[in-house]
N, C-alpha and C. Protein backbone atom coordinates (compact mmCIF):
# COMPACT_ATOMS: atom_id res chain seq x y z
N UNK A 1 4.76 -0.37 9.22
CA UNK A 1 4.54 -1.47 10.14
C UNK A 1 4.37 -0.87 11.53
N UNK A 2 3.25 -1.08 12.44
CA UNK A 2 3.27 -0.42 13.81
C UNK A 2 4.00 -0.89 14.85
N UNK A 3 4.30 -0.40 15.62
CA UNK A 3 5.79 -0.73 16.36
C UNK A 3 5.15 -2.14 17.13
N UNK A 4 3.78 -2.17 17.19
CA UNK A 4 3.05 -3.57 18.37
C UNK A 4 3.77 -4.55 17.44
N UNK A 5 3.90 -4.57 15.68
CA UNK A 5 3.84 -6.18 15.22
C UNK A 5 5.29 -5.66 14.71
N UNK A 6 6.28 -5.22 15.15
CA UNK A 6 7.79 -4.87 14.93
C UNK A 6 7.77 -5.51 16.08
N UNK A 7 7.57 -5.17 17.28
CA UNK A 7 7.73 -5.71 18.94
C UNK A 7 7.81 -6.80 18.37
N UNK A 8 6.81 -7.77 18.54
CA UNK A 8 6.42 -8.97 18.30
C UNK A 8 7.28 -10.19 17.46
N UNK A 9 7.61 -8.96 15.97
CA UNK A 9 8.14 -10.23 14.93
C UNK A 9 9.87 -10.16 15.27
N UNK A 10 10.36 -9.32 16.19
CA UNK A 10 11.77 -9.40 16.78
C UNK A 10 11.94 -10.70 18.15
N UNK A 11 10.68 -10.27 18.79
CA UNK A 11 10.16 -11.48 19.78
C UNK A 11 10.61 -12.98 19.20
N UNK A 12 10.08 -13.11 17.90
CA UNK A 12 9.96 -14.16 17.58
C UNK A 12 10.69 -14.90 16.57
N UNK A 13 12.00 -13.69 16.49
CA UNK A 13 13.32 -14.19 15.92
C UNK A 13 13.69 -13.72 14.34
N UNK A 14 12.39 -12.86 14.45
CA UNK A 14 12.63 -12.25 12.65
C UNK A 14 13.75 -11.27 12.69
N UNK A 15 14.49 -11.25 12.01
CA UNK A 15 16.03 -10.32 11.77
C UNK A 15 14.85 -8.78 10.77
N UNK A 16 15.93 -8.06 11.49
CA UNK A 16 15.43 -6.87 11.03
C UNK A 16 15.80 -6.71 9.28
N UNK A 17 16.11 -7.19 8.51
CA UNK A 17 16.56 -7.48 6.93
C UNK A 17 14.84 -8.12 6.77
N UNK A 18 14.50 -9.49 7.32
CA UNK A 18 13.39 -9.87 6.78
C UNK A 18 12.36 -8.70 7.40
N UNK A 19 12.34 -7.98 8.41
CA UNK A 19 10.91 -7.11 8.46
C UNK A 19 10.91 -5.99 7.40
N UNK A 20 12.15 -6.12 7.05
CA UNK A 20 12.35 -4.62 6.16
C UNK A 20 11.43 -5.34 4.77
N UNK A 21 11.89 -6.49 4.55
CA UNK A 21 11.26 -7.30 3.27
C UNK A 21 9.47 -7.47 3.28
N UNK A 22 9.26 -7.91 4.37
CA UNK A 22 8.08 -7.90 4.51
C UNK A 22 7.41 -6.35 4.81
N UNK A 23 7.90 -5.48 5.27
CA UNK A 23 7.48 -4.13 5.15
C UNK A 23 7.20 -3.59 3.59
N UNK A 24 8.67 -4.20 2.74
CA UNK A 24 8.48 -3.45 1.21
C UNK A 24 6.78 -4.16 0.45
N UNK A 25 6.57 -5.91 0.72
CA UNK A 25 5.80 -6.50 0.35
C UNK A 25 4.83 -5.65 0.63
N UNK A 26 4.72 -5.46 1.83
CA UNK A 26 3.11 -4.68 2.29
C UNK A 26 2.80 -3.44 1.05
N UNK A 27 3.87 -2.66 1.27
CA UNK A 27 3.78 -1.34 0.49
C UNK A 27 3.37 -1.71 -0.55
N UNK A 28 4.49 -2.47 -1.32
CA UNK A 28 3.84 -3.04 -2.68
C UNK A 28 2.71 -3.15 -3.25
N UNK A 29 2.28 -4.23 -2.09
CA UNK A 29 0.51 -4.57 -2.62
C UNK A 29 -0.08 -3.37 -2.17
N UNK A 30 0.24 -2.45 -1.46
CA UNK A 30 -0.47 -0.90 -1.02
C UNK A 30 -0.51 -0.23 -2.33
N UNK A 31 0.48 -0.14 -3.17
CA UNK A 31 0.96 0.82 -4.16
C UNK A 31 0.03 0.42 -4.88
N UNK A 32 0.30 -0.54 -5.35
CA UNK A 32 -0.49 -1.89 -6.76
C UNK A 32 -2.13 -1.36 -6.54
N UNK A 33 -2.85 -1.41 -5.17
CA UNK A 33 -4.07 -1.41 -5.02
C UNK A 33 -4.09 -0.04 -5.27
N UNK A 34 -3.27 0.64 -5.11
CA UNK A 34 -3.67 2.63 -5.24
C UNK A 34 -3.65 2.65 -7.04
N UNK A 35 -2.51 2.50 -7.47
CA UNK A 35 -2.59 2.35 -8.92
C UNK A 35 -4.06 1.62 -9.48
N UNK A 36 -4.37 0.41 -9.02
CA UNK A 36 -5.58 -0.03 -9.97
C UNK A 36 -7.03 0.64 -9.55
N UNK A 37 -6.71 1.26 -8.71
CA UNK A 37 -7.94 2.82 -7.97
C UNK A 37 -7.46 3.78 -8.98
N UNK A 38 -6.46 4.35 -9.44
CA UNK A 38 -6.79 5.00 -9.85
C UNK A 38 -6.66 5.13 -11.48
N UNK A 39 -6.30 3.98 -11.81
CA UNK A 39 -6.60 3.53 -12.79
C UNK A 39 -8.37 3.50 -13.11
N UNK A 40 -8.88 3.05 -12.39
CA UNK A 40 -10.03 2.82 -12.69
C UNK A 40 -10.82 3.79 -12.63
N UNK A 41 -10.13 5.32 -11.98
CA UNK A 41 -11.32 6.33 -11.70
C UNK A 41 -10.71 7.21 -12.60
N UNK A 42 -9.92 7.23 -13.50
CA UNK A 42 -9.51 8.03 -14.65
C UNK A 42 -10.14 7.55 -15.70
N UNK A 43 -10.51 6.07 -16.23
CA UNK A 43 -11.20 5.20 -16.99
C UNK A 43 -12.56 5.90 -16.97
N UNK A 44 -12.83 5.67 -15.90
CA UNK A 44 -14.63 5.92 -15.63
C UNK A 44 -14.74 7.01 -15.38
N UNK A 45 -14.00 8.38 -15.22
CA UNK A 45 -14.21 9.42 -14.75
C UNK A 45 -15.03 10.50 -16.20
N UNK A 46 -15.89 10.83 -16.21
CA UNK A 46 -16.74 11.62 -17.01
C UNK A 46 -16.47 13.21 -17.05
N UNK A 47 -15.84 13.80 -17.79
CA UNK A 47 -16.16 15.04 -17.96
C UNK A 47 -16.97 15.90 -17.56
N UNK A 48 -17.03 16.44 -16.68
CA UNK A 48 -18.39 17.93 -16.51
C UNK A 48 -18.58 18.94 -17.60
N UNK A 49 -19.43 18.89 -18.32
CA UNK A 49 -19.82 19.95 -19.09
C UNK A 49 -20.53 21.09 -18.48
N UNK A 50 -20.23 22.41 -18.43
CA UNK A 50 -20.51 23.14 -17.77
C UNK A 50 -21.35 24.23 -18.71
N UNK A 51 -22.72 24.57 -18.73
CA UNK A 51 -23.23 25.41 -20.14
C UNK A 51 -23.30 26.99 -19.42
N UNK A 52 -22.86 27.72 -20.35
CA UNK A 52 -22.41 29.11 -20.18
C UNK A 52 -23.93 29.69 -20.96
């Protein structure tokens, strides 16, 4: 979380317990989207055959 929208969501009365929550959420859906990347490029990823 960048310290501008930490500033901000303390501004506006969020307890540092809920930014921590909403920090894990973010990651989460960060993680989730890296997993189904690379899920999908191990799926589709093709072998190089290399001829000697």
């Amino acid at each position: 979380m960048s310290i501008g929208l930490q500033s901000q969501l303390l501004k506006d009365g969020v307890s540092v317990t809920e930014m921590l929550g909403i920090q894990l959420e973010i990651e989460e859906e960060q993680l989730n989207a890296w997993r189904k990347m690379v899920a999908y490029i191990r799926k589709n990823d093709q072998p190089i055959h290399i001829q000697r």
